[in-house]
PDB file of N, CA and C in Angstrom:
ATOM      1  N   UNK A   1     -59.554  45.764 110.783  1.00  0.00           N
ATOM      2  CA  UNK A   1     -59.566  47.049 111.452  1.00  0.00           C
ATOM      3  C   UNK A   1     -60.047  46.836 112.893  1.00  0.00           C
ATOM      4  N   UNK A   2     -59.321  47.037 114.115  1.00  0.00           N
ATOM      5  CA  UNK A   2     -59.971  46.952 115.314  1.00  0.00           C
ATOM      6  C   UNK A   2     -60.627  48.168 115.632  1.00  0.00           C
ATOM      7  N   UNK A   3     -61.185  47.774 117.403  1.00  0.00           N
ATOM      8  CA  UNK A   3     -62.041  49.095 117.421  1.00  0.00           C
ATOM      9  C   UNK A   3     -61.615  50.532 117.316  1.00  0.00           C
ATOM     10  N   UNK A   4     -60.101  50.937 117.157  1.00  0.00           N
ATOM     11  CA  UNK A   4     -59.589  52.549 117.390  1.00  0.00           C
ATOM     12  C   UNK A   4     -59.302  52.643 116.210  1.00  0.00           C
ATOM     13  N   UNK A   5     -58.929  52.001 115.141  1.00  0.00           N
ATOM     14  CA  UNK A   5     -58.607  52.227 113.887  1.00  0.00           C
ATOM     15  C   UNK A   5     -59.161  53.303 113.055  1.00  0.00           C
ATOM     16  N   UNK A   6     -58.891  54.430 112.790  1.00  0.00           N
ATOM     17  CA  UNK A   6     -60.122  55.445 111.823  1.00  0.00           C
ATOM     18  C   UNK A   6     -59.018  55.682 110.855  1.00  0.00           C
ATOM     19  N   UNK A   7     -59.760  55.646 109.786  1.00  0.00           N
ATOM     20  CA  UNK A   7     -59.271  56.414 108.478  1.00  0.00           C
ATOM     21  C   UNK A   7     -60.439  57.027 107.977  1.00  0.00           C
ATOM     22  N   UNK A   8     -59.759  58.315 107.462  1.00  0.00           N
ATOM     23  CA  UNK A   8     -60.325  59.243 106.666  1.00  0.00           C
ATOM     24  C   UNK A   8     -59.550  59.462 105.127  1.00  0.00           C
ATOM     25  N   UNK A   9     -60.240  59.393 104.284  1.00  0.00           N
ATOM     26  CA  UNK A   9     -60.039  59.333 102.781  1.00  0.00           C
ATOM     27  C   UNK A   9     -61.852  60.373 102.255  1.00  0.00           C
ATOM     28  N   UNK A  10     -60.377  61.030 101.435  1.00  0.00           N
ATOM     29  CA  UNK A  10     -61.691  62.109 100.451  1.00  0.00           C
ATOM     30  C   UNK A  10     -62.189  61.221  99.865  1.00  0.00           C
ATOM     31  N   UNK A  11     -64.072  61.319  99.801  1.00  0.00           N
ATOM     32  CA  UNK A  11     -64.967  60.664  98.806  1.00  0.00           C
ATOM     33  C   UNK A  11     -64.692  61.632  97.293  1.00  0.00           C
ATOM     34  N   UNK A  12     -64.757  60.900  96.548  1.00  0.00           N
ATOM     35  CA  UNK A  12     -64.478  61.230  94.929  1.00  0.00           C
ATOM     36  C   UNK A  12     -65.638  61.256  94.800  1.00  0.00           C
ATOM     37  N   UNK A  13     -67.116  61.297  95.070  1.00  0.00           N
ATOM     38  CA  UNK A  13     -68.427  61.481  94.863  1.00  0.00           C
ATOM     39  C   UNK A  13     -68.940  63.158  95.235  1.00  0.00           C
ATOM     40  N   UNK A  14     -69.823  63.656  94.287  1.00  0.00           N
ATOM     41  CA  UNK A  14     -70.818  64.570  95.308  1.00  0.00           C
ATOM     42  C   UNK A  14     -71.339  63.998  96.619  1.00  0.00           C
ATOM     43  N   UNK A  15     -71.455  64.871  97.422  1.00  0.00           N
ATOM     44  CA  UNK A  15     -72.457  64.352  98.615  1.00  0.00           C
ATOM     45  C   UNK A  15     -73.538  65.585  99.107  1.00  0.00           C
ATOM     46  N   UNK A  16     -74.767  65.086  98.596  1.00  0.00           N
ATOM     47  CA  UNK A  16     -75.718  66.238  98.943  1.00  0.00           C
ATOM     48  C   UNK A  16     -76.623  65.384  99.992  1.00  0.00           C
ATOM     49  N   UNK A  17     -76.760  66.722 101.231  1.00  0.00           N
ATOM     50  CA  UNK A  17     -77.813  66.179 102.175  1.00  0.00           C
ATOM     51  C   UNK A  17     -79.422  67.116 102.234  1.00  0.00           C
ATOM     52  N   UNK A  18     -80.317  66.125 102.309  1.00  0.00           N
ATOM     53  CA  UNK A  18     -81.454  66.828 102.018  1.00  0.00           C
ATOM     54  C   UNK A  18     -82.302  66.816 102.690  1.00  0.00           C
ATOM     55  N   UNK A  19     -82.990  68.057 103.431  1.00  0.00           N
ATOM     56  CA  UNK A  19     -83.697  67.943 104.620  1.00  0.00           C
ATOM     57  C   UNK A  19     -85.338  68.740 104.188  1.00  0.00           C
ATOM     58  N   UNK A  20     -86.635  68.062 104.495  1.00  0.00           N
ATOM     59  CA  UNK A  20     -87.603  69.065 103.882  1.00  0.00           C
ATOM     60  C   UNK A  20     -87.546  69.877 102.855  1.00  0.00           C
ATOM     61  N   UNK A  21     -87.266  68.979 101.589  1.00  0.00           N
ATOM     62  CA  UNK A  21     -86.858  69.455 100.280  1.00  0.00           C
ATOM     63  C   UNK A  21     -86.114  70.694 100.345  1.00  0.00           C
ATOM     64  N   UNK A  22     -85.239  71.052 101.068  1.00  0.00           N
ATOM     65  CA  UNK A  22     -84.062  71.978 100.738  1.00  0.00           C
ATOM     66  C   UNK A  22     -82.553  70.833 101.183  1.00  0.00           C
ATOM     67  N   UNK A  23     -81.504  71.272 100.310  1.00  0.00           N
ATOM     68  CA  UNK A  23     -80.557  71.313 100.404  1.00  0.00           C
ATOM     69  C   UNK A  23     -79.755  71.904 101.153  1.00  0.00           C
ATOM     70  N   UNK A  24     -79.108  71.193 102.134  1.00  0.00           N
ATOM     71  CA  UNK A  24     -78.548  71.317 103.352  1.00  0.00           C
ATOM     72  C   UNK A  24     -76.988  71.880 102.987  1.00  0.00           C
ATOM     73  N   UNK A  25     -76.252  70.120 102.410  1.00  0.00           N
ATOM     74  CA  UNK A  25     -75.229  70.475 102.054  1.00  0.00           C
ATOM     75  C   UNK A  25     -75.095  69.961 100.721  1.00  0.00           C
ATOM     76  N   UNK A  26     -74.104  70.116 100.056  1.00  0.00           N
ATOM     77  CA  UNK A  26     -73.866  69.823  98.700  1.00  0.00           C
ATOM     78  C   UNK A  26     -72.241  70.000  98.867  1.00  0.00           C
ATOM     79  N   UNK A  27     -71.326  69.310  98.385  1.00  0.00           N
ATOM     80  CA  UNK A  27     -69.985  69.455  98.708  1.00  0.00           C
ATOM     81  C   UNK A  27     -69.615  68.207  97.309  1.00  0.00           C
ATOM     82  N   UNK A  28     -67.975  68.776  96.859  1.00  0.00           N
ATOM     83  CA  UNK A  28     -67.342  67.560  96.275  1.00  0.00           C
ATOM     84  C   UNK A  28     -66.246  67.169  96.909  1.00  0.00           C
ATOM     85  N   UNK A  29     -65.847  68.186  98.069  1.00  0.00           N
ATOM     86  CA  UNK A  29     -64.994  68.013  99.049  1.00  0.00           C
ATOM     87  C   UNK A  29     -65.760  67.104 100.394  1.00  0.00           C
ATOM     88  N   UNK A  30     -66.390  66.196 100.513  1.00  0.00           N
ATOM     89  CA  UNK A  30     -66.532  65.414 101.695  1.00  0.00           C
ATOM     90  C   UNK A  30     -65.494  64.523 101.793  1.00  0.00           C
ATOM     91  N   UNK A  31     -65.081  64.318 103.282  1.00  0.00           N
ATOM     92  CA  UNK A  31     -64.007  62.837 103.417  1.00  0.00           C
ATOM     93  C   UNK A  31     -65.382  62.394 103.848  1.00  0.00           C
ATOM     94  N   UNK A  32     -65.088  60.753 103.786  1.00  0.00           N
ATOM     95  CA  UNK A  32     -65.292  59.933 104.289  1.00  0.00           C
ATOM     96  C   UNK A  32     -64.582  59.218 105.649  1.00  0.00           C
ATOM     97  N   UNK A  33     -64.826  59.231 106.784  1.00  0.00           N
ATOM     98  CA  UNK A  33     -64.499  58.753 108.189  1.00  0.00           C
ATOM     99  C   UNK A  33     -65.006  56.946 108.042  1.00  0.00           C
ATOM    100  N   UNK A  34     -64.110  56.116 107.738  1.00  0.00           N
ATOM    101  CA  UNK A  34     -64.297  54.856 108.697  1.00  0.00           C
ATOM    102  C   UNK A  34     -63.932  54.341 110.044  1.00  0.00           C
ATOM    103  N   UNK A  35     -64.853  54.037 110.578  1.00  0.00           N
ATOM    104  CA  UNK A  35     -63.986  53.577 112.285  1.00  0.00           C
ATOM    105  C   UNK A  35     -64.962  51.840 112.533  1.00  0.00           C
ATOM    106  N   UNK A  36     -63.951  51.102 112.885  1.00  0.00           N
ATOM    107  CA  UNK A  36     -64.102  50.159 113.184  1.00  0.00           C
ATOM    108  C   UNK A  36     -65.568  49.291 112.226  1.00  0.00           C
ATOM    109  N   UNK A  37     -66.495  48.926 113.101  1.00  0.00           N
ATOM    110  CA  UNK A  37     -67.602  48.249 112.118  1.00  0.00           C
ATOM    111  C   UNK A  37     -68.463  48.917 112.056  1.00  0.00           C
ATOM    112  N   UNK A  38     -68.364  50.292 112.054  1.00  0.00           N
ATOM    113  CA  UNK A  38     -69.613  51.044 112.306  1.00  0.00           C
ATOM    114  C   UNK A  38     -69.877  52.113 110.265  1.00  0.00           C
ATOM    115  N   UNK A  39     -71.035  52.237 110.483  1.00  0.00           N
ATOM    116  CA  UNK A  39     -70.946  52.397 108.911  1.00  0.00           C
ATOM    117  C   UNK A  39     -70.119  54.157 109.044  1.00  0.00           C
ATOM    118  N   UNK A  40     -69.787  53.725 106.835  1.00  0.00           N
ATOM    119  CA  UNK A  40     -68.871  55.197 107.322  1.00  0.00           C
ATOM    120  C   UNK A  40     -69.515  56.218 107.418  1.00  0.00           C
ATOM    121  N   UNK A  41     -69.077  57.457 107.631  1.00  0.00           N
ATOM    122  CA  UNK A  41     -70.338  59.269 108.392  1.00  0.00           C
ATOM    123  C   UNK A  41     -68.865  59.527 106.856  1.00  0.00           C
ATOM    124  N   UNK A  42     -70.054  60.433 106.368  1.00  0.00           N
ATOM    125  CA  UNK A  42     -69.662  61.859 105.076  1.00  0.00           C
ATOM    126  C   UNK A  42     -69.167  63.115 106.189  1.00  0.00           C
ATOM    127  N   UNK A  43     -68.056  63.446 106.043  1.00  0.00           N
ATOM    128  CA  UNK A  43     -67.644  64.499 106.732  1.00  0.00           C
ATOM    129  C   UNK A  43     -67.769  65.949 105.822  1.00  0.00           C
ATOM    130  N   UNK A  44     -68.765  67.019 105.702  1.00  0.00           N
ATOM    131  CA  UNK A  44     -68.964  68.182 104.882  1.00  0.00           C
ATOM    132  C   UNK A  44     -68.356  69.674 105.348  1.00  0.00           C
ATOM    133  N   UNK A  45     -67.365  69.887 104.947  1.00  0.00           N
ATOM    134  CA  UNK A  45     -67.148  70.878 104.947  1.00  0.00           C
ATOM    135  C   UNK A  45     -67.891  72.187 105.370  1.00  0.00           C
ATOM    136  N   UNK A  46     -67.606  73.315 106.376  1.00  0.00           N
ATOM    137  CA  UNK A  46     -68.794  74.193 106.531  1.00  0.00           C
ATOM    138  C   UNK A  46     -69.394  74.647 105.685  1.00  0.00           C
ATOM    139  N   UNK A  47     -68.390  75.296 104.651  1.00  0.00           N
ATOM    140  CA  UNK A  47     -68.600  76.305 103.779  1.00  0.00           C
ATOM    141  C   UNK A  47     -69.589  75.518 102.581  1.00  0.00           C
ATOM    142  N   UNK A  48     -69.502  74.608 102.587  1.00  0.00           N
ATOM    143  CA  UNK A  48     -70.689  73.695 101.517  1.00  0.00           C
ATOM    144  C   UNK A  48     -71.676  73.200 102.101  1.00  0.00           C
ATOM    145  N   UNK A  49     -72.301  73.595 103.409  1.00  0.00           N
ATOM    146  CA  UNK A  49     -73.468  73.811 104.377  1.00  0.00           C
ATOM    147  C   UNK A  49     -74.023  74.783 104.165  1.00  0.00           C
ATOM    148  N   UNK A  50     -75.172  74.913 104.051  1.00  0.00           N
ATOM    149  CA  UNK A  50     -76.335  76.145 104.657  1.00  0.00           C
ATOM    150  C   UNK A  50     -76.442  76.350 105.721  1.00  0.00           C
ATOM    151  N   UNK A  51     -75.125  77.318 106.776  1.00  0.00           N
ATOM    152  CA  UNK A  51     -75.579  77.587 108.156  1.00  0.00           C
ATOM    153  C   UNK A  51     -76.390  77.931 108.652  1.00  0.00           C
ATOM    154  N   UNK A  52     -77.291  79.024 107.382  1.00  0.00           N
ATOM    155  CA  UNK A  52     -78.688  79.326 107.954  1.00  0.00           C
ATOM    156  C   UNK A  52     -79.445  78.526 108.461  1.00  0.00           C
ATOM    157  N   UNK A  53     -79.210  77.291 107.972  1.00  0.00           N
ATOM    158  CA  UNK A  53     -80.582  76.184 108.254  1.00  0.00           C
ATOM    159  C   UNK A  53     -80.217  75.520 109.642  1.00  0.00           C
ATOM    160  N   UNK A  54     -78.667  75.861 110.523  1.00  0.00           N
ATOM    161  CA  UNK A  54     -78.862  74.776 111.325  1.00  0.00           C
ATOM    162  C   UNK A  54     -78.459  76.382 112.711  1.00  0.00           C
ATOM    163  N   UNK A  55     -79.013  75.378 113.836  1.00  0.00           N
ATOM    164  CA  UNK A  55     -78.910  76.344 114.985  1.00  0.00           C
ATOM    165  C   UNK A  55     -78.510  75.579 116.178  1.00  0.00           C
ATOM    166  N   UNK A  56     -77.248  76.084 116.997  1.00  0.00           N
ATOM    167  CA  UNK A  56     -76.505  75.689 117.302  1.00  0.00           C
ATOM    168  C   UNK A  56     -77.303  75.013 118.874  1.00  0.00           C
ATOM    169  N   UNK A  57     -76.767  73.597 119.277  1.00  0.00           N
ATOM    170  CA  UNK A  57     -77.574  73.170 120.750  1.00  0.00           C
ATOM    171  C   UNK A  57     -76.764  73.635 121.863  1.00  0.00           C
ATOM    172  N   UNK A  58     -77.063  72.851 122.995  1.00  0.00           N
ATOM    173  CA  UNK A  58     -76.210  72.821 123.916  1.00  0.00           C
ATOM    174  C   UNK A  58     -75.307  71.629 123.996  1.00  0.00           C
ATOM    175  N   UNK A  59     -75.934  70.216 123.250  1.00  0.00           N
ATOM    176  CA  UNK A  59     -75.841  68.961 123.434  1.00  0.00           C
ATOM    177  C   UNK A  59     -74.235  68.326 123.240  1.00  0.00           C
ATOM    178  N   UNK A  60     -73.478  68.476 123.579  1.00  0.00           N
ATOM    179  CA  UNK A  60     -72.032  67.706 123.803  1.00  0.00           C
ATOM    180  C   UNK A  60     -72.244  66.248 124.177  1.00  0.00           C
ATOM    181  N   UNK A  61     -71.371  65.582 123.016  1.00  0.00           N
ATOM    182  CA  UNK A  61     -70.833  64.119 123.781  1.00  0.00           C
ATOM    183  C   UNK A  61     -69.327  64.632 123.129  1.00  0.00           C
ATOM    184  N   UNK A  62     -68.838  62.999 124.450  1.00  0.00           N
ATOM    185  CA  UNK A  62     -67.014  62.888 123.717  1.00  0.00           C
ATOM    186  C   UNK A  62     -66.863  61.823 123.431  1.00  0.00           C
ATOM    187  N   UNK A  63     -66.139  61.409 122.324  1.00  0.00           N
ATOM    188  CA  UNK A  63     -65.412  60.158 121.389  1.00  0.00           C
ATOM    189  C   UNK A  63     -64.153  60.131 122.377  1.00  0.00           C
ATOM    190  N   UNK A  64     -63.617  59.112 122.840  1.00  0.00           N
ATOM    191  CA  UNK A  64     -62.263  58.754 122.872  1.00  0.00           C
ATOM    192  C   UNK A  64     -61.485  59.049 122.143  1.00  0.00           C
ATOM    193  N   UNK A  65     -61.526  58.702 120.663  1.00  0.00           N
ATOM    194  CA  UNK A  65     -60.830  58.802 119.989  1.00  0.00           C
ATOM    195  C   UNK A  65     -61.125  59.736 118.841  1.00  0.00           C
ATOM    196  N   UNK A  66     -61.644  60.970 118.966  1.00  0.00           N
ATOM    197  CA  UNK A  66     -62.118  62.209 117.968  1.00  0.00           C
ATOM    198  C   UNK A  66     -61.988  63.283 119.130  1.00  0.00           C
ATOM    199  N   UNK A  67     -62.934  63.377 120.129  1.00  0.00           N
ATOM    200  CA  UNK A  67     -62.772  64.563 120.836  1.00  0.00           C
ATOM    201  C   UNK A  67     -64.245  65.237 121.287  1.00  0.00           C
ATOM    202  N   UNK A  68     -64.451  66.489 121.576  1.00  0.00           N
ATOM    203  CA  UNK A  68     -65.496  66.894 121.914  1.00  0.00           C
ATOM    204  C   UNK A  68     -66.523  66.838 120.896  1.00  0.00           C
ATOM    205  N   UNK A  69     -67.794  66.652 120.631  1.00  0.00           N
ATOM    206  CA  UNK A  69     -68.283  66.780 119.608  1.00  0.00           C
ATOM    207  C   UNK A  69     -69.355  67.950 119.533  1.00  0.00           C
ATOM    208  N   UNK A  70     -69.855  68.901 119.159  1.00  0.00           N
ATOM    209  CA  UNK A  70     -70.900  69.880 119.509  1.00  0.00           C
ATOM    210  C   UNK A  70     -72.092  69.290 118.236  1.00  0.00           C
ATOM    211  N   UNK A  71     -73.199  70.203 118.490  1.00  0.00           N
ATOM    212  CA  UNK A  71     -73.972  69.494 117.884  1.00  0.00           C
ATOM    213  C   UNK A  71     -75.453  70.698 117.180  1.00  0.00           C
ATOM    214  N   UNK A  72     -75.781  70.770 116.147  1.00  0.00           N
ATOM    215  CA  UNK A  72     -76.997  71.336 115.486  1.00  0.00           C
ATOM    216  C   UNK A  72     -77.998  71.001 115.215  1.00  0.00           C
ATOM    217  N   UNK A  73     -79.217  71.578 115.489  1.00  0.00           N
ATOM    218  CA  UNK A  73     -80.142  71.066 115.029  1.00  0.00           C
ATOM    219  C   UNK A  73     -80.238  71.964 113.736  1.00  0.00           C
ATOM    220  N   UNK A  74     -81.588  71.154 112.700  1.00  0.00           N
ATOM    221  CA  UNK A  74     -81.770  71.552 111.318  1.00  0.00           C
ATOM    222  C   UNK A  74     -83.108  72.146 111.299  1.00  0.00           C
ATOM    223  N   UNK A  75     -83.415  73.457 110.832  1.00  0.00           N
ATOM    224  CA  UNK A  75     -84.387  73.903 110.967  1.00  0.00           C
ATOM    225  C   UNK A  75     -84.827  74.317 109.879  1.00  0.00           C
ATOM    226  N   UNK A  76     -86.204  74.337 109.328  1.00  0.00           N
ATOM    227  CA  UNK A  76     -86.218  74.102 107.532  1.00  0.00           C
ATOM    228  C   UNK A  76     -87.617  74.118 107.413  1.00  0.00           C
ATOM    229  N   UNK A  77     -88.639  75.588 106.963  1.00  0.00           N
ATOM    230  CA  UNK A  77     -89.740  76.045 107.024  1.00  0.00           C
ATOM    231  C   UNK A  77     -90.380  74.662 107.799  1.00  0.00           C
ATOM    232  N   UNK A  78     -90.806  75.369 109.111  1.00  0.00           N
ATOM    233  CA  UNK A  78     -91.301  74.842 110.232  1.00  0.00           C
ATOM    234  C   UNK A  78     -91.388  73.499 110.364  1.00  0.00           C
ATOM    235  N   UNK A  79     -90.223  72.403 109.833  1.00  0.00           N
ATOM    236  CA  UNK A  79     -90.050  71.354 110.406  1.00  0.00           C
ATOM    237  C   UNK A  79     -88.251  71.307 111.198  1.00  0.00           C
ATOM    238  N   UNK A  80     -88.251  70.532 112.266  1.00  0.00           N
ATOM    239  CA  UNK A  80     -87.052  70.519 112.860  1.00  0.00           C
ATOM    240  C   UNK A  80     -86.428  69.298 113.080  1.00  0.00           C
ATOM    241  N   UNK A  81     -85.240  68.828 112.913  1.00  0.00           N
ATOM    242  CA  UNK A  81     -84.191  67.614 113.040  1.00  0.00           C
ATOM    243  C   UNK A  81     -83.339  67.701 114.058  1.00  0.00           C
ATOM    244  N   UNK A  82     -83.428  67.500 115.450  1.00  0.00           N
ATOM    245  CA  UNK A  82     -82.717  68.065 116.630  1.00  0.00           C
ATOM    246  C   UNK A  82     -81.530  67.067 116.622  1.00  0.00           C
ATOM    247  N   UNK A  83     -80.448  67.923 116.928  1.00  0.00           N
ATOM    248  CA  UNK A  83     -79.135  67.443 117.203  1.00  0.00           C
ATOM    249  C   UNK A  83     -78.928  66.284 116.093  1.00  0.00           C
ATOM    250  N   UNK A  84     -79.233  66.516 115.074  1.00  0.00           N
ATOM    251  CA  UNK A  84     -78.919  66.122 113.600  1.00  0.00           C
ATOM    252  C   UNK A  84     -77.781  65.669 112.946  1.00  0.00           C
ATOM    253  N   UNK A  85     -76.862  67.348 113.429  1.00  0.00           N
ATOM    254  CA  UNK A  85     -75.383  67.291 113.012  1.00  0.00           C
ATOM    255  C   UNK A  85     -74.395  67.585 113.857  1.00  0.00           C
ATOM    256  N   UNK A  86     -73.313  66.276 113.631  1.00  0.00           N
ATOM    257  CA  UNK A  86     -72.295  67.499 114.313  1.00  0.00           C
ATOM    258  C   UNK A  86     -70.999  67.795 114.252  1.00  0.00           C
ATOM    259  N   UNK A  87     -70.428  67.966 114.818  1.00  0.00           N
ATOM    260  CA  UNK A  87     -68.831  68.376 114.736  1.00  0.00           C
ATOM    261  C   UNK A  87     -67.685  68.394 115.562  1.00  0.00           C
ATOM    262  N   UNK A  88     -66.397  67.888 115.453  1.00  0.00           N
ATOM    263  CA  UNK A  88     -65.386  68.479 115.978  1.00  0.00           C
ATOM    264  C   UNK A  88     -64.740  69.626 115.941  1.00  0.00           C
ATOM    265  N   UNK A  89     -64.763  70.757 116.828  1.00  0.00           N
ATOM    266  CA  UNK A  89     -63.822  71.566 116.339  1.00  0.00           C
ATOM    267  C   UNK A  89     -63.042  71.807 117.043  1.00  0.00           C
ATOM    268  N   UNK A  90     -62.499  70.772 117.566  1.00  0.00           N
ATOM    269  CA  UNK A  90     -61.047  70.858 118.332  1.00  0.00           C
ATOM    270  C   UNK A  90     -60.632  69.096 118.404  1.00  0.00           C
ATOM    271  N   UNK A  91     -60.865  68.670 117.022  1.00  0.00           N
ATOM    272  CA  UNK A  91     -60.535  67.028 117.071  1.00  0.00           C
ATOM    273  C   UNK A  91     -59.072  66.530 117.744  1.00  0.00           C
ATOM    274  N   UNK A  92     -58.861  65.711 117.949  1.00  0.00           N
ATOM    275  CA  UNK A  92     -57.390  65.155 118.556  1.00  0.00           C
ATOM    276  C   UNK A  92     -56.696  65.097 116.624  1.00  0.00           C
ATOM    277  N   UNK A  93     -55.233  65.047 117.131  1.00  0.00           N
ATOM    278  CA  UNK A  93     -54.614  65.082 116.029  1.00  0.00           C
ATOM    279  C   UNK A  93     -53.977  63.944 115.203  1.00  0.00           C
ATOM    280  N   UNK A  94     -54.828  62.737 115.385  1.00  0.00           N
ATOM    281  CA  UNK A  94     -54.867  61.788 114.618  1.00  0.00           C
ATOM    282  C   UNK A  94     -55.886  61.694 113.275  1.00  0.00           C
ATOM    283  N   UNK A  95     -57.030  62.739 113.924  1.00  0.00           N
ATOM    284  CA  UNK A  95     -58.154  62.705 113.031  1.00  0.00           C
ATOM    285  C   UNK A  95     -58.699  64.727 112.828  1.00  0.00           C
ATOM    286  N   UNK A  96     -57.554  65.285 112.453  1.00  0.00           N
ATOM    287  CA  UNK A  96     -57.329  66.317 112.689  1.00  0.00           C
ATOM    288  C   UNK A  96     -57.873  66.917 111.193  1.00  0.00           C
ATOM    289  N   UNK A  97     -58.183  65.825 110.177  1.00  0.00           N
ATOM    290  CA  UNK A  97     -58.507  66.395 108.647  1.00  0.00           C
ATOM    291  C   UNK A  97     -60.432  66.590 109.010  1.00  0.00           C
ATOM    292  N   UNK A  98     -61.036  66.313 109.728  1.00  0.00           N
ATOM    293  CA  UNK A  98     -62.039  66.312 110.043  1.00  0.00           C
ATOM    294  C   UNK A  98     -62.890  68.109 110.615  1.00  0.00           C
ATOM    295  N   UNK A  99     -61.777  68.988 111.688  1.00  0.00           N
ATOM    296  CA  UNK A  99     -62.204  70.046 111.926  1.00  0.00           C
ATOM    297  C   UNK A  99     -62.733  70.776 110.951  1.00  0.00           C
ATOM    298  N   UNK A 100     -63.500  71.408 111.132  1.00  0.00           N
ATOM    299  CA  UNK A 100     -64.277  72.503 110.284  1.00  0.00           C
ATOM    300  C   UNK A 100     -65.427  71.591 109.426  1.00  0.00           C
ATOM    301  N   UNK A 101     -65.564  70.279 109.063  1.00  0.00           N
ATOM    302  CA  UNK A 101     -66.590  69.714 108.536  1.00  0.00           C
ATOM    303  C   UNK A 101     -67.580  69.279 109.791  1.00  0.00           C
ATOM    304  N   UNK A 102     -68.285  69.097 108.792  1.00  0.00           N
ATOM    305  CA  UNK A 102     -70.017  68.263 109.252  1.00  0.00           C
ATOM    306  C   UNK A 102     -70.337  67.167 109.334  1.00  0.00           C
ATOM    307  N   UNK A 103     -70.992  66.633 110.281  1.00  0.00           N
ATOM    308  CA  UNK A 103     -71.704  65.235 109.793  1.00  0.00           C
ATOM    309  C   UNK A 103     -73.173  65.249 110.054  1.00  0.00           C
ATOM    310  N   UNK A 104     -73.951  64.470 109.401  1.00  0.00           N
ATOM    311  CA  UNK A 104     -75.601  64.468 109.528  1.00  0.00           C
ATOM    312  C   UNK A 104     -75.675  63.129 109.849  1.00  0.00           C
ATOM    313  N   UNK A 105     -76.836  63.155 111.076  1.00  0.00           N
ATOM    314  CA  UNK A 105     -77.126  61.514 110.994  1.00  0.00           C
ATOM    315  C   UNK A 105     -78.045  60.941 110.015  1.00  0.00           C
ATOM    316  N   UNK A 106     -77.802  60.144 109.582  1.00  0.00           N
ATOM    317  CA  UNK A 106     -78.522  59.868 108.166  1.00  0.00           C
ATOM    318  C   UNK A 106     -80.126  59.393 108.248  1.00  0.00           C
ATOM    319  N   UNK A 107     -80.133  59.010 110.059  1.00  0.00           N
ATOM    320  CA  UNK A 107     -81.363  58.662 110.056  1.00  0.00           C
ATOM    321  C   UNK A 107     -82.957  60.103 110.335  1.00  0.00           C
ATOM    322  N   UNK A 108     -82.290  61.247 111.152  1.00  0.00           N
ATOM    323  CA  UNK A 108     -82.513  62.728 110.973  1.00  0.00           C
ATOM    324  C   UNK A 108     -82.699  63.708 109.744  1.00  0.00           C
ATOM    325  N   UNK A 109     -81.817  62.838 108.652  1.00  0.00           N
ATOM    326  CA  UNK A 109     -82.582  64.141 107.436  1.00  0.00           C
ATOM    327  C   UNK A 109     -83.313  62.825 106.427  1.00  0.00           C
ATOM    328  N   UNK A 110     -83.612  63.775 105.281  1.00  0.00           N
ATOM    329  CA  UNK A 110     -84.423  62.746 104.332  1.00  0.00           C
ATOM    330  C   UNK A 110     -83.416  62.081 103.219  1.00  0.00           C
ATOM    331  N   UNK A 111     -82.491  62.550 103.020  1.00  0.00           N
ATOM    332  CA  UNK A 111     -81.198  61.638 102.627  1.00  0.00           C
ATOM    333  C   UNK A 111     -79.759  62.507 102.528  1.00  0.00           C
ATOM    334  N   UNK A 112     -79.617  61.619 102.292  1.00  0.00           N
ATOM    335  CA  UNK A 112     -77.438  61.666 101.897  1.00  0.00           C
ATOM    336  C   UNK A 112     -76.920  60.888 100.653  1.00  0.00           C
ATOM    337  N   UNK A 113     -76.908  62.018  99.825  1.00  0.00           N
ATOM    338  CA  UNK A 113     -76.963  60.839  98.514  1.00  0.00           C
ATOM    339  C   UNK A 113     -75.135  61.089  98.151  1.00  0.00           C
ATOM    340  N   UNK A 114     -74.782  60.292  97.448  1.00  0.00           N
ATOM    341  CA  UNK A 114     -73.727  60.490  96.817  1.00  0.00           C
ATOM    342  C   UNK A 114     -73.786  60.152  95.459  1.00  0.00           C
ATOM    343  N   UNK A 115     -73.667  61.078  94.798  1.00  0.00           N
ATOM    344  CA  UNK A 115     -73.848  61.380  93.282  1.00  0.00           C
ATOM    345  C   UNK A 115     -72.178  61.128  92.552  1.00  0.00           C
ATOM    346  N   UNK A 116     -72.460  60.749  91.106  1.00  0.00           N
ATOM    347  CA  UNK A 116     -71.253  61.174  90.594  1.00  0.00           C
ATOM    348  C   UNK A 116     -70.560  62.427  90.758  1.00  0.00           C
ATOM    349  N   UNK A 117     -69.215  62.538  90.463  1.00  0.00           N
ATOM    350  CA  UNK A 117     -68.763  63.884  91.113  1.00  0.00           C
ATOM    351  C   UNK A 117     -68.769  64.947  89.142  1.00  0.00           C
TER     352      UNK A 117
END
């Protein structure tokens, strides 16, 4: 796989993310995103998020090859995970199965498990 190569393939696992003992997301619909040597990111669906818990930044970066990315922090009885998660929602259309999901950095919450489904 060189460096532009991405595939996305649905994980056949649960994927629950867990921040200050609440449950963030919980989904059986996550893809999985591989790109190049970098480890793979769980892509979560909104609707299997707790939007309550996250509040939206200002913080933008851009991927070459994904697009704008926006970004949330996680807020979760008075502890906070800044710019935690984030998202495309206007990805380029190579990696276009990705809009409307999530990603968490894994090193920002207290895990990302993937469970049997």
């Amino acid at each position: 796989m060189d460096r532009t190569t991405i595939t996305i393939e649905p994980n056949p696992n649960r994927v629950r993310v867990l921040f200050n003992g609440r449950v963030v997301a919980n989904t059986s619909r996550a893809l999985t995103l591989r790109e190049a040597s970098l480890p793979p990111v769980q892509y979560i669906p909104r609707e299997d998020a707790d939007m309550s818990l996250l509040e939206r930044t200002a913080h933008k970066t851009h991927c070459p090859h994904k697009s704008d990315a926006a970004y949330y922090t996680i807020r979760a009885d008075g502890r906070a995970a800044v710019n935690a998660v984030w998202t495309y929602e206007d990805p380029y259309p190579a990696v276009a199965a990705i809009k409307g999901h999530l990603a968490f950095y894994p090193e920002r919450v207290d895990r990302i498990e993937e469970l049997p489904a």
